[in-house]
Protein backbone atom coordinates (compact mmCIF):
# COMPACT_ATOMS: atom_id res chain seq x y z
CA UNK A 1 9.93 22.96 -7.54
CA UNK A 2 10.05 19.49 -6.23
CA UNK A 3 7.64 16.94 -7.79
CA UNK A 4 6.84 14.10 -5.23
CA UNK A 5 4.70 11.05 -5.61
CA UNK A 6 2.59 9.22 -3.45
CA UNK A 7 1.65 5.20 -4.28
CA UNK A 8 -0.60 3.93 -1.77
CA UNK A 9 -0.75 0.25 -0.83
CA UNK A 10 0.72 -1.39 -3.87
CA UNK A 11 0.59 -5.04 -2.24
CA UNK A 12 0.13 -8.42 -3.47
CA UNK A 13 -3.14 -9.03 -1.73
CA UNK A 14 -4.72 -5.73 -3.23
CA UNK A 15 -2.87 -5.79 -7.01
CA UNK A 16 -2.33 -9.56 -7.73
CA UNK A 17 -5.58 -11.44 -8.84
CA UNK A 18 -4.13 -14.85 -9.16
CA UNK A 19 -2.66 -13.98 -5.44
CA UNK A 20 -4.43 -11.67 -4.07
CA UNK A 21 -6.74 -12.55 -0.98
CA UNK A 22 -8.42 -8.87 -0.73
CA UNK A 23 -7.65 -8.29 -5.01
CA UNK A 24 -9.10 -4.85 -6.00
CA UNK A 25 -10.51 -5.10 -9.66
CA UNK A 26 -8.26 -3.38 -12.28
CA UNK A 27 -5.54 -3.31 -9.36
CA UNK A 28 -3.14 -5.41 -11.80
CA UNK A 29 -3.32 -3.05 -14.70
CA UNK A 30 -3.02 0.16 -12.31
CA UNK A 31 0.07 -1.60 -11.63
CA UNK A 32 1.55 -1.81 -14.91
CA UNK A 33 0.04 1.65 -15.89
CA UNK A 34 2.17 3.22 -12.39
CA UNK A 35 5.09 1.12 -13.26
CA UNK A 36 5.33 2.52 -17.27
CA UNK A 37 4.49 6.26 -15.45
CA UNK A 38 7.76 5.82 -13.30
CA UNK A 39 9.93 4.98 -16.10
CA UNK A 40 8.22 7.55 -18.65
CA UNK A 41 8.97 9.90 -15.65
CA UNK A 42 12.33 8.94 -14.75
CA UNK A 43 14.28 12.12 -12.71
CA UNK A 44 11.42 14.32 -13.30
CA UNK A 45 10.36 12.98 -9.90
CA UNK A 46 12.09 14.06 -7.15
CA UNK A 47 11.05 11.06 -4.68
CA UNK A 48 8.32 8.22 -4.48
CA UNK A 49 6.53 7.70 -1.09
CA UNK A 50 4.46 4.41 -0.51
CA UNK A 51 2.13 3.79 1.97
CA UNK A 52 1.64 -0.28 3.03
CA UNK A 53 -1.63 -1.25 4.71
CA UNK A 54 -0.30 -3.13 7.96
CA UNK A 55 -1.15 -4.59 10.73
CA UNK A 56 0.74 -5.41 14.11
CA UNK A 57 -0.62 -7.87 16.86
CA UNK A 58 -1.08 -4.32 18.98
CA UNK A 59 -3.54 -2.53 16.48
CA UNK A 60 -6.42 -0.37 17.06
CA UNK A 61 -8.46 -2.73 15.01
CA UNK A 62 -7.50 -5.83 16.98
CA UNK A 63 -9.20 -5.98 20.53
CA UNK A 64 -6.24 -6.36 22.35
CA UNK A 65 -5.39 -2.82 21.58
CA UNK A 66 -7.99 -2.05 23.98
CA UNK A 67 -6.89 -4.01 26.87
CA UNK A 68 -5.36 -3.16 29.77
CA UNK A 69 -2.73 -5.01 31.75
CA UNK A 70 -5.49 -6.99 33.74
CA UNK A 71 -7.03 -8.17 30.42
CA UNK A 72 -9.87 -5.98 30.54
């Protein structure tokens, strides 16, 4: 059986209060905590898969997304 995990957004402007410019509360020691659970883990996990929140100058969340050619 494979074990896979799954470590969503770990990014400087959610986990780094100091840094941060959207910091999540407690997002620095979830850090740590996921960092000691990867090395307690070690092989026993097949494969890690992170997610990033991004977003590109053509985004559905930017207006320009729903332009067309013409500008409209």
């Amino acid at each position: 059986m494979r074990v896979e995990g799954l470590i969503i957004d770990p990014q400087v402007d959610f986990c780094d209060g100091p840094k941060g410019t959207l910091f999540v509360a407690g997002a620095d020691d979830d850090t740590r905590r996921l960092a000691a659970m990867v090395r307690r883990l070690g092989k026993r996990v097949d494969d890690y898969h992170v997610t990033l929140d991004s977003h590109r100058i053509v985004d559905v969340a930017h207006p320009i997304f729903w332009k067309d050619s013409a500008g409209k």
